[in-house]
Protein backbone atom coordinates (compact mmCIF):
# COMPACT_ATOMS: atom_id res chain seq x y z
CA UNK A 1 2.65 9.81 22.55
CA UNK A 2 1.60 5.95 22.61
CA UNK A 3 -1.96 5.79 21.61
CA UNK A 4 -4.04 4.54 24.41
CA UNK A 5 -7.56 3.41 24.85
CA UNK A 6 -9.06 2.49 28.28
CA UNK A 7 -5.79 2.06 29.50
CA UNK A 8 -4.80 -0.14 27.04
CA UNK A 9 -2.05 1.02 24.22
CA UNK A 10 -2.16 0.24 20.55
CA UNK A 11 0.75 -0.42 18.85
CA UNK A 12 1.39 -0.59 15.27
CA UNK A 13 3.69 -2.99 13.59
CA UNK A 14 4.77 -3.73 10.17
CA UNK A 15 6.44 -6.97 9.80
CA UNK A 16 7.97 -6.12 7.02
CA UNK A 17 10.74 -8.85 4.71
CA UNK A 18 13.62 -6.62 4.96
CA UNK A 19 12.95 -4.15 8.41
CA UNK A 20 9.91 -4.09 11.34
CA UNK A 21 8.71 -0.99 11.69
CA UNK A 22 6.47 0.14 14.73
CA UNK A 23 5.73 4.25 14.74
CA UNK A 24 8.80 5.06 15.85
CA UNK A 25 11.50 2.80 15.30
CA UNK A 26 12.75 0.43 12.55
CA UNK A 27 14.87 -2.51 12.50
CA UNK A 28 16.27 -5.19 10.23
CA UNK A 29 14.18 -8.13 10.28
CA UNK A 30 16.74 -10.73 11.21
CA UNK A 31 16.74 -12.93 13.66
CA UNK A 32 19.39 -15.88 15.08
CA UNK A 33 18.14 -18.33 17.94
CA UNK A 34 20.65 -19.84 20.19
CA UNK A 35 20.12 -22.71 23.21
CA UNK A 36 23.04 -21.05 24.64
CA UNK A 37 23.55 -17.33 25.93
CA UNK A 38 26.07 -15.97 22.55
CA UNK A 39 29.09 -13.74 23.38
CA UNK A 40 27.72 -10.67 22.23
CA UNK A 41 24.01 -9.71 23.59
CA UNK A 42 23.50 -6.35 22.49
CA UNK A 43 20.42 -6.64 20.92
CA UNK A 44 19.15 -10.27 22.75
CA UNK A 45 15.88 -10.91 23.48
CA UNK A 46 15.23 -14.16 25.94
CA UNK A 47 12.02 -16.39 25.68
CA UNK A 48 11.06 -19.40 26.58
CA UNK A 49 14.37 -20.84 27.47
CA UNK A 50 15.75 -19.62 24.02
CA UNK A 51 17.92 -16.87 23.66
CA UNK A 52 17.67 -14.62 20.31
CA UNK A 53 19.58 -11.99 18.73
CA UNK A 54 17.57 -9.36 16.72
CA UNK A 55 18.06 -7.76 13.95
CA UNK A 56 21.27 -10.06 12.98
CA UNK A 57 21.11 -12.36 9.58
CA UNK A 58 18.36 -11.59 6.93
CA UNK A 59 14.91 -13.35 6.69
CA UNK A 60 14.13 -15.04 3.32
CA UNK A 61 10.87 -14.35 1.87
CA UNK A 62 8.28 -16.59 2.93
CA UNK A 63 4.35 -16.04 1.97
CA UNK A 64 2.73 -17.19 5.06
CA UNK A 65 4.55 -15.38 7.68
CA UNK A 66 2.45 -17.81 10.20
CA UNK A 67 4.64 -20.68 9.36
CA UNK A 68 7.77 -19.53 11.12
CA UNK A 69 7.71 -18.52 15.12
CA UNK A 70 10.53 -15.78 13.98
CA UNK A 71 8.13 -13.24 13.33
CA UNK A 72 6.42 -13.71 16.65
CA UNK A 73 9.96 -13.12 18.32
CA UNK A 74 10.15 -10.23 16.19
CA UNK A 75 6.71 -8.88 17.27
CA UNK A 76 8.01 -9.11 20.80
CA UNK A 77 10.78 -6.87 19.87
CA UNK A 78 8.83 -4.38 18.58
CA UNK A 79 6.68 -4.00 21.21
CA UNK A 80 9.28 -3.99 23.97
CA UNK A 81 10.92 -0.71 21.52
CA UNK A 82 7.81 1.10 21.60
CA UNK A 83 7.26 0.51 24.98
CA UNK A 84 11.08 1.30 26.37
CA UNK A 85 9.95 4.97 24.73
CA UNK A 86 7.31 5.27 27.57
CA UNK A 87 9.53 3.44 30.46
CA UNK A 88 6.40 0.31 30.36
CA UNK A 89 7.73 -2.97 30.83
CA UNK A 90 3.98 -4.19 32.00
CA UNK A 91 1.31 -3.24 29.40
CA UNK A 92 -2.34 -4.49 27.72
CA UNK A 93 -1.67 -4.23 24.07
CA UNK A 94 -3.76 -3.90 20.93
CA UNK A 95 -1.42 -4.90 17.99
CA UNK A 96 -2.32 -3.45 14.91
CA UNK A 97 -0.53 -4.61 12.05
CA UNK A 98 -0.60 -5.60 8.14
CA UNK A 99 -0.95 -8.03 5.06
CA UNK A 100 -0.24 -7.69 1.64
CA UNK A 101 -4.09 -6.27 -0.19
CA UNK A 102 -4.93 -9.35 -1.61
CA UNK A 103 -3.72 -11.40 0.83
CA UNK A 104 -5.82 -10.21 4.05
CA UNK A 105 -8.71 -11.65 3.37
CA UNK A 106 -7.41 -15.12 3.24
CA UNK A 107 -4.74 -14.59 5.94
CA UNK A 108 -6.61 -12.62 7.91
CA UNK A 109 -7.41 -14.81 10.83
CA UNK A 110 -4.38 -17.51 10.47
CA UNK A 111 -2.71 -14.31 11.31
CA UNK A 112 -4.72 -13.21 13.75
CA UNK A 113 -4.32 -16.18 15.85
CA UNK A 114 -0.81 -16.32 15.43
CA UNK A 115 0.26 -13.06 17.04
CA UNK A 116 -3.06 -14.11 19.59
CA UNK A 117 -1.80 -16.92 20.43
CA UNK A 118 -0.26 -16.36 24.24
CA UNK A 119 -3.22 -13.77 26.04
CA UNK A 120 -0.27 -13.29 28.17
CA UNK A 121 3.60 -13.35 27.44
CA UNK A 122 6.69 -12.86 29.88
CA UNK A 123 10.13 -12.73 27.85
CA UNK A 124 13.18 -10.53 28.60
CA UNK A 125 14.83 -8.16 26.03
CA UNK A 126 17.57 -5.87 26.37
CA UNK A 127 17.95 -6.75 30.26
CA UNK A 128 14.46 -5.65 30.98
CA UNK A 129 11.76 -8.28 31.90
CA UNK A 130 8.73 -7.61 29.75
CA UNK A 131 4.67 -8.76 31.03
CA UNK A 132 2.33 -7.95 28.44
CA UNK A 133 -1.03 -8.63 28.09
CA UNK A 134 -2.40 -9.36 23.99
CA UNK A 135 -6.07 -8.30 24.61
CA UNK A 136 -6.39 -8.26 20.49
CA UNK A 137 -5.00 -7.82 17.47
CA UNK A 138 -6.85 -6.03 13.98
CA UNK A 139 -5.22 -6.41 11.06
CA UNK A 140 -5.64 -4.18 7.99
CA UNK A 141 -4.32 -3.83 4.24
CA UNK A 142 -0.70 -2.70 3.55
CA UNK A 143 -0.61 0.39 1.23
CA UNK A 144 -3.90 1.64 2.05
CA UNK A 145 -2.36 2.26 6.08
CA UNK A 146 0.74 4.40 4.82
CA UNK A 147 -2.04 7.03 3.34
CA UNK A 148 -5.72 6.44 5.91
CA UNK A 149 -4.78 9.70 8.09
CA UNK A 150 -5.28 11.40 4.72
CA UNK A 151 -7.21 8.82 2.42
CA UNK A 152 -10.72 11.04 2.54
CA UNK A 153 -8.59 13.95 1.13
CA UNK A 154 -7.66 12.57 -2.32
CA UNK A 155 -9.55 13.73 -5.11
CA UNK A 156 -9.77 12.27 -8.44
CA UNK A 157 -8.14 8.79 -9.65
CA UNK A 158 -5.13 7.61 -7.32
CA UNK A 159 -2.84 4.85 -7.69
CA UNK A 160 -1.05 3.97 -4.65
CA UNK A 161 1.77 1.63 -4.82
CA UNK A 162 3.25 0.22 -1.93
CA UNK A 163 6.83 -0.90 -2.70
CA UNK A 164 8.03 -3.18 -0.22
CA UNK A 165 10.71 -5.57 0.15
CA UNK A 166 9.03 -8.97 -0.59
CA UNK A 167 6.41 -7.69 -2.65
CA UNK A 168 4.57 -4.89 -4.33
CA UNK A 169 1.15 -3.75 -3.53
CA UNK A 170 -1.31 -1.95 -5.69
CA UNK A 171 -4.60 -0.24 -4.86
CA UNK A 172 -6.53 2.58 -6.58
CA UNK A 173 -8.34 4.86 -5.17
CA UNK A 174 -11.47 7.36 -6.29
CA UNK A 175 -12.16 10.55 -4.73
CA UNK A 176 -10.70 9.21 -1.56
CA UNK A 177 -12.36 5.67 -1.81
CA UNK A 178 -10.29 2.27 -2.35
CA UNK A 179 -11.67 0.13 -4.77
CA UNK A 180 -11.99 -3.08 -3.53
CA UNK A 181 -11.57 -4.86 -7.12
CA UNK A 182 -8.41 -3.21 -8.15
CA UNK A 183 -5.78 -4.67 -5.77
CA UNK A 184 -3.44 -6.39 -6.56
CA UNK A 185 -0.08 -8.30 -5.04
CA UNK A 186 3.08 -9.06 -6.86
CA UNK A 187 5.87 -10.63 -5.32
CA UNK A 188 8.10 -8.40 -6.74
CA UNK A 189 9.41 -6.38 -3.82
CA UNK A 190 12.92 -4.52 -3.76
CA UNK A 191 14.96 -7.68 -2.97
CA UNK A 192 14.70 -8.74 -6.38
CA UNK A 193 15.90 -6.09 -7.49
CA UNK A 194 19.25 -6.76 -4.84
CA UNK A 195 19.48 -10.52 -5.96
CA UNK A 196 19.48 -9.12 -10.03
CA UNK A 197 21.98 -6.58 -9.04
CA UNK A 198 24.24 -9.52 -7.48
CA UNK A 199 23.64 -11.97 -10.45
CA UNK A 200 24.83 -9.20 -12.97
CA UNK A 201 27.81 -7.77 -11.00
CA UNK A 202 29.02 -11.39 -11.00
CA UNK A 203 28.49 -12.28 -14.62
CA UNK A 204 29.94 -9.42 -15.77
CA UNK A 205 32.94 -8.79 -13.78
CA UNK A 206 33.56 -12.11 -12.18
CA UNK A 207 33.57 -10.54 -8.54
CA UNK A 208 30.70 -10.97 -5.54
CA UNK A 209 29.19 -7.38 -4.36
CA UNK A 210 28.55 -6.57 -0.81
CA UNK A 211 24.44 -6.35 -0.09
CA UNK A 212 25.53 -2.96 1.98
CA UNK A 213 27.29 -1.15 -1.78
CA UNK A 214 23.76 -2.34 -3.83
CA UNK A 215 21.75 -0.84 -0.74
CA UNK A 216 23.28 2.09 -0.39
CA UNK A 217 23.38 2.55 -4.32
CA UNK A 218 19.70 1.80 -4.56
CA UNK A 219 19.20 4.36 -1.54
CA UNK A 220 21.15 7.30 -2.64
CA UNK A 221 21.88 6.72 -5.95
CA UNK A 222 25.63 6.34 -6.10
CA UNK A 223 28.47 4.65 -3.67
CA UNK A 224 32.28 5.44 -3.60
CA UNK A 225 33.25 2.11 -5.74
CA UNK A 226 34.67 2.55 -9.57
CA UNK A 227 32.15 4.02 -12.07
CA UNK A 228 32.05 1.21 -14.31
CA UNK A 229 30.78 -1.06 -10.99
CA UNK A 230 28.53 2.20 -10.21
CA UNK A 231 27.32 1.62 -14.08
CA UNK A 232 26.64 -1.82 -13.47
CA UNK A 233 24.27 -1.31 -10.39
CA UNK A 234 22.51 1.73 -11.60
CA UNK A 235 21.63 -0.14 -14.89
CA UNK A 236 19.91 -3.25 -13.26
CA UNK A 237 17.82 -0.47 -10.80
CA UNK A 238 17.08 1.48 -14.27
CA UNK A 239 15.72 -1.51 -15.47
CA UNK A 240 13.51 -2.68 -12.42
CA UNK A 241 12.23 0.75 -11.93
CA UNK A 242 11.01 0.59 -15.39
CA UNK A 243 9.61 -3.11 -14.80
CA UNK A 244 7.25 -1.58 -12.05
CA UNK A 245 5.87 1.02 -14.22
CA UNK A 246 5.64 -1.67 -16.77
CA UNK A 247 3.45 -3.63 -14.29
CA UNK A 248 1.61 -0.40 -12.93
CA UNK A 249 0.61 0.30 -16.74
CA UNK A 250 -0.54 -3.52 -16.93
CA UNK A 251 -3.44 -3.09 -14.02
CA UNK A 252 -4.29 -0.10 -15.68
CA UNK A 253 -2.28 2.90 -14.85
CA UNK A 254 -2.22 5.97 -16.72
CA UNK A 255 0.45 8.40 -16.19
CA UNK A 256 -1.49 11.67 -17.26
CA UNK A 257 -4.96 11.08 -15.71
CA UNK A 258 -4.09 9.33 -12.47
CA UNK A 259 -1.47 11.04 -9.23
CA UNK A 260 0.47 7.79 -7.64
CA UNK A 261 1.59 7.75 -4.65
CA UNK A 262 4.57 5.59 -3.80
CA UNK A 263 5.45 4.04 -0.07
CA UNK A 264 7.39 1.83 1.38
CA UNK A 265 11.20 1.45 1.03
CA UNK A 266 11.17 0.93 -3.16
CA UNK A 267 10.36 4.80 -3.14
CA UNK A 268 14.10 5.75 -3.34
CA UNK A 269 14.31 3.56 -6.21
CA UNK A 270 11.72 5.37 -8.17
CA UNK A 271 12.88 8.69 -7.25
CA UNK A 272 16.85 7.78 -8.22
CA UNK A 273 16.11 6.06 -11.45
CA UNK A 274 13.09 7.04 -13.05
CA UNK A 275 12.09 10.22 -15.02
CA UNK A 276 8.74 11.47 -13.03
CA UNK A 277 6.84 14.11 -13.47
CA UNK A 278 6.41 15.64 -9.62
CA UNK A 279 2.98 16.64 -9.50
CA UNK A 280 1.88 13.34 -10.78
CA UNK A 281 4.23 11.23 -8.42
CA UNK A 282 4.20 11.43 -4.59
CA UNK A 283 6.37 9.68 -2.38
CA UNK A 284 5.31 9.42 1.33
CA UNK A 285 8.92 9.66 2.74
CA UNK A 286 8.12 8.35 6.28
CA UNK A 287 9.26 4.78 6.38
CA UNK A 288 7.20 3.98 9.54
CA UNK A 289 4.17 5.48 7.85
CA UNK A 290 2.38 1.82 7.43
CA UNK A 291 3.08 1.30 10.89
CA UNK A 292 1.61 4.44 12.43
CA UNK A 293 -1.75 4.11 9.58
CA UNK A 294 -2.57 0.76 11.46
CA UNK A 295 -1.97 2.80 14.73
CA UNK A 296 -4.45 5.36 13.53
CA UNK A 297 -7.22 2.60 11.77
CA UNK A 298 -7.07 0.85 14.61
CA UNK A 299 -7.77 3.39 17.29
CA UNK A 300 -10.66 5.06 14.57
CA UNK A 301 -12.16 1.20 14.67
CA UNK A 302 -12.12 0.98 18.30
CA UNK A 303 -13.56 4.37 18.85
CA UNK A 304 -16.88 3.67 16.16
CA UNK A 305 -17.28 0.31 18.08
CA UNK A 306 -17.45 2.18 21.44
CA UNK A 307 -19.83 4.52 20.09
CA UNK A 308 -22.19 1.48 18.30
């Protein structure tokens, strides 16, 4: 169920480089505008005059997701998913959603007043008309969200990294408290780790690679293609998995005193090329887990500020 407050619902998203994720669905976060209705509308959303297919194409990486109005079309999207789930096409929306740790402070309210920018907005997507009122947004720290519901719980020295795919987010945390010091951003996110895979396939074998093979490879591990391609792949993921525990050691971590917990999608490459021990490494599987921690900070905020 849609978590609602006085009637109004809060919805999580996490605008993510490679997929949006809301609490319960995920798509890729491409987008292609056209001036003209396309031949195929499957997944078209229509605003302002300007017709857009979502999901389609790939989104570069881009630092200041405030610079583009992609991501606001994308936002839009989300929010009409979440709220097909209920059968809402009119709503008042809280939109909880996400920047990199280091990042939020800065970004915070450019941010803010970019997905705050229409109070009210009236676009159509998937044949359905959409009216939806913003009445705010709150934004909150990637990586910590995908653990809050069970933050308090952790005892001892944790290490959560947040493996995205535009960049890599770091945060420790003691006895169940984040220390605000030790964040840190990289933009090293899984998409690197595709582009290497592409640059090496081609220098050693003369051939391009399909993104799909070095995603599915990087997901499960292996791909029906000839082993010494397979080789290829799997050597260049080897050798980025170890470059994140090279980087995790540089901000301090320490395999045998500290439990890390990895999120976002870079988990699967941890856990298909890297020797872990598995009481010291967690993964937190759920992929819309960011997504449903700004859900759940946001309605815990809301509640306090009631009560105050």
């Amino acid at each position: 169920m849609m978590k609602t407050i006085h009637n109004t619902k809060i919805i999580g998203i996490d605008h993510g480089y490679g997929n949006m994720k809301t609490a319960n669905c995920c798509f890729p976060t491409g987008i292609t505008a056209y001036d003209h209705e396309p031949l195929f509308t499957g997944d078209m959303l229509t605003y302002n005059g300007r017709y857009y297919l979502i999901g389609e194409g790939h989104k570069e990486f881009i630092a200041e997701k405030v610079n583009d109005e992609d991501y606001y079309i994308l936002t839009l999207a989300a929010i009409a998913k979440e709220l097909k789930a209920e059968n809402l096409t009119e709503a008042h929306i809280v939109i909880a959603a996400g920047l990199p740790l280091t990042w939020t402070s800065g970004q915070k309210a450019d941010f803010n007043a970019y997905l705050m920018k229409h109070a009210e907005v009236e676009f159509t997507y998937k044949k359905a008309d959409y009216h939806l009122y913003i009445d705010d947004v709150r934004i909150y720290p990637q990586g910590y969200a995908a653990i809050a519901s069970f933050a308090t719980t952790l005892k001892g020295v944790n290490l959560i990294a947040d493996i995205g795919n535009g960049t890599m987010n770091t945060l420790y945390m003691i006895n169940g408290k984040p220390q605000q010091g030790k964040m840190f951003t990289e933009k090293f996110g899984t998409y690197q780790c595709t582009l290497s895979v592409r640059e090496q396939f081609m220098r050693k074998t003369n051939r391009e690679i399909n993104d799909a093979i070095i995603d599915e490879v990087l997901i499960t591990g292996t791909a029906n293609i000839a082993p010494a391609d397979l080789k290829i792949i799997k050597g260049v993921a080897a050798e980025y998995v170890r470059d994140i525990f090279r980087r995790l050691r540089e901000h301090g971590y320490d395999e045998n005193t500290m439990t890390l917990y990895v999120t976002g999608g870079g988990g699967c490459l941890v856990k298909n090329f890297y020797k872990f021990s598995a009481d010291r490494v967690k993964f937190v599987e759920d992929i819309c887990a960011a997504a449903k921690g700004y859900e759940y900070l946001a309605e815990t905020q809301i509640k306090a500020e009631a009560k105050g």
